[in-house]
Protein backbone atom coordinates (compact mmCIF):
# COMPACT_ATOMS: atom_id res chain seq x y z
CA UNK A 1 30.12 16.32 31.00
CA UNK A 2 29.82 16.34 34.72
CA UNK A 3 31.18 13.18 36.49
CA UNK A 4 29.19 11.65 39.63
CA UNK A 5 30.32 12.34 42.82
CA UNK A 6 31.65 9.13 44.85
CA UNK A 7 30.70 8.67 48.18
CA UNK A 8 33.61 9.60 50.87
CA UNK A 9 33.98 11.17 54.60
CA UNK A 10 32.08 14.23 55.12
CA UNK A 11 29.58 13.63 51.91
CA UNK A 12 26.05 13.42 52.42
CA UNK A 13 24.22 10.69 50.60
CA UNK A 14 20.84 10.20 50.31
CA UNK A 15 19.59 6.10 50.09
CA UNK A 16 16.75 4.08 49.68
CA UNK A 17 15.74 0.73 50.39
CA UNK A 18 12.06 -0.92 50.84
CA UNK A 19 11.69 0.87 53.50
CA UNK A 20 11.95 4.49 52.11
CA UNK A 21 14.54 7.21 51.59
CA UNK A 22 17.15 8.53 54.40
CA UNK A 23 19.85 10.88 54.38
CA UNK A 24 23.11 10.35 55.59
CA UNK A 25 26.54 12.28 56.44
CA UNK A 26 28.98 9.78 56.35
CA UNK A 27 31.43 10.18 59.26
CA UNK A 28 35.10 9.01 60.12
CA UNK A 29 35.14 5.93 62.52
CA UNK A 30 36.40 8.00 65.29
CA UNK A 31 32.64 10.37 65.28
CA UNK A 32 29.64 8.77 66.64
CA UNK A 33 26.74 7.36 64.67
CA UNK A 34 23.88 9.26 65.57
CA UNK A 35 20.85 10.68 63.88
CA UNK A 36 21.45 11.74 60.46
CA UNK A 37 25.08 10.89 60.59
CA UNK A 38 26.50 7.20 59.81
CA UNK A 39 30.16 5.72 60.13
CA UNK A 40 32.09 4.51 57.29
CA UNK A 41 33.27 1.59 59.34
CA UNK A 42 29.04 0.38 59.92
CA UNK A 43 27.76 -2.21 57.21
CA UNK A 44 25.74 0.50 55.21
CA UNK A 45 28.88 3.01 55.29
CA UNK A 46 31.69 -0.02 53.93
CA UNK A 47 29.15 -0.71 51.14
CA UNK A 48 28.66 2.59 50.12
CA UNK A 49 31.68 3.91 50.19
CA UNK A 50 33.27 4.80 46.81
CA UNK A 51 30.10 4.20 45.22
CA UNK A 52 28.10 6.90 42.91
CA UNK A 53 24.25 7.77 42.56
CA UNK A 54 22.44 5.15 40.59
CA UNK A 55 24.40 2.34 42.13
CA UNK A 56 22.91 -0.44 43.98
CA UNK A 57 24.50 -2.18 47.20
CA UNK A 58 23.33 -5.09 49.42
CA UNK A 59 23.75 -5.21 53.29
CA UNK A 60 23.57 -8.07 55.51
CA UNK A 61 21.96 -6.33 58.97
CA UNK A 62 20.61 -8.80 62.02
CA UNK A 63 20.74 -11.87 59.27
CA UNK A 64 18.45 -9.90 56.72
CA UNK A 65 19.79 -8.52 53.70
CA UNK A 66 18.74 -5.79 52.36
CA UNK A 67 19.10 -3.89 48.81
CA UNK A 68 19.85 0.58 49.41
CA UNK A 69 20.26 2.43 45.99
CA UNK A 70 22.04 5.50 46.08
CA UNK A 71 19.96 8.52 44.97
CA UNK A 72 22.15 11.47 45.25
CA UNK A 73 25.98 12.20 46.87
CA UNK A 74 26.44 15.66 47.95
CA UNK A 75 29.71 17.73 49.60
């Protein structure tokens, strides 16, 4: 049986909230956040890190909070 991948540096995860899917490469705090790339050190990356597909995380962003599931983690 094939374990799920956690989410780490360099792993591209896909999420999605109420406001629809996005894809991610999660990036070392020293690399900008820009398009398509997010840093493990923003609210989204700390609460996905170390998670797997199928889990569910909240984040608190501009005093809203909302609720990403994690749909796939890829190298």
């Amino acid at each position: 049986m094939r374990t799920k991948m956690q989410v780490d540096v360099g792993c591209k995860v896909e999420i999605e909230s109420s406001r629809g899917k996005r894809m991610y490469t999660i990036v070392n705090e020293l690399e900008n956040s820009v398009e398509g790339k997010i840093s493990k050190l923003s609210p989204i990356g700390q609460a996905i890190l170390g998670k797997k597909a199928g889990d569910k995380v909240q984040v608190n962003i501009n005093s809203t909070l909302i609720e990403y599931r994690i749909v796939n983690v890829e190298n």
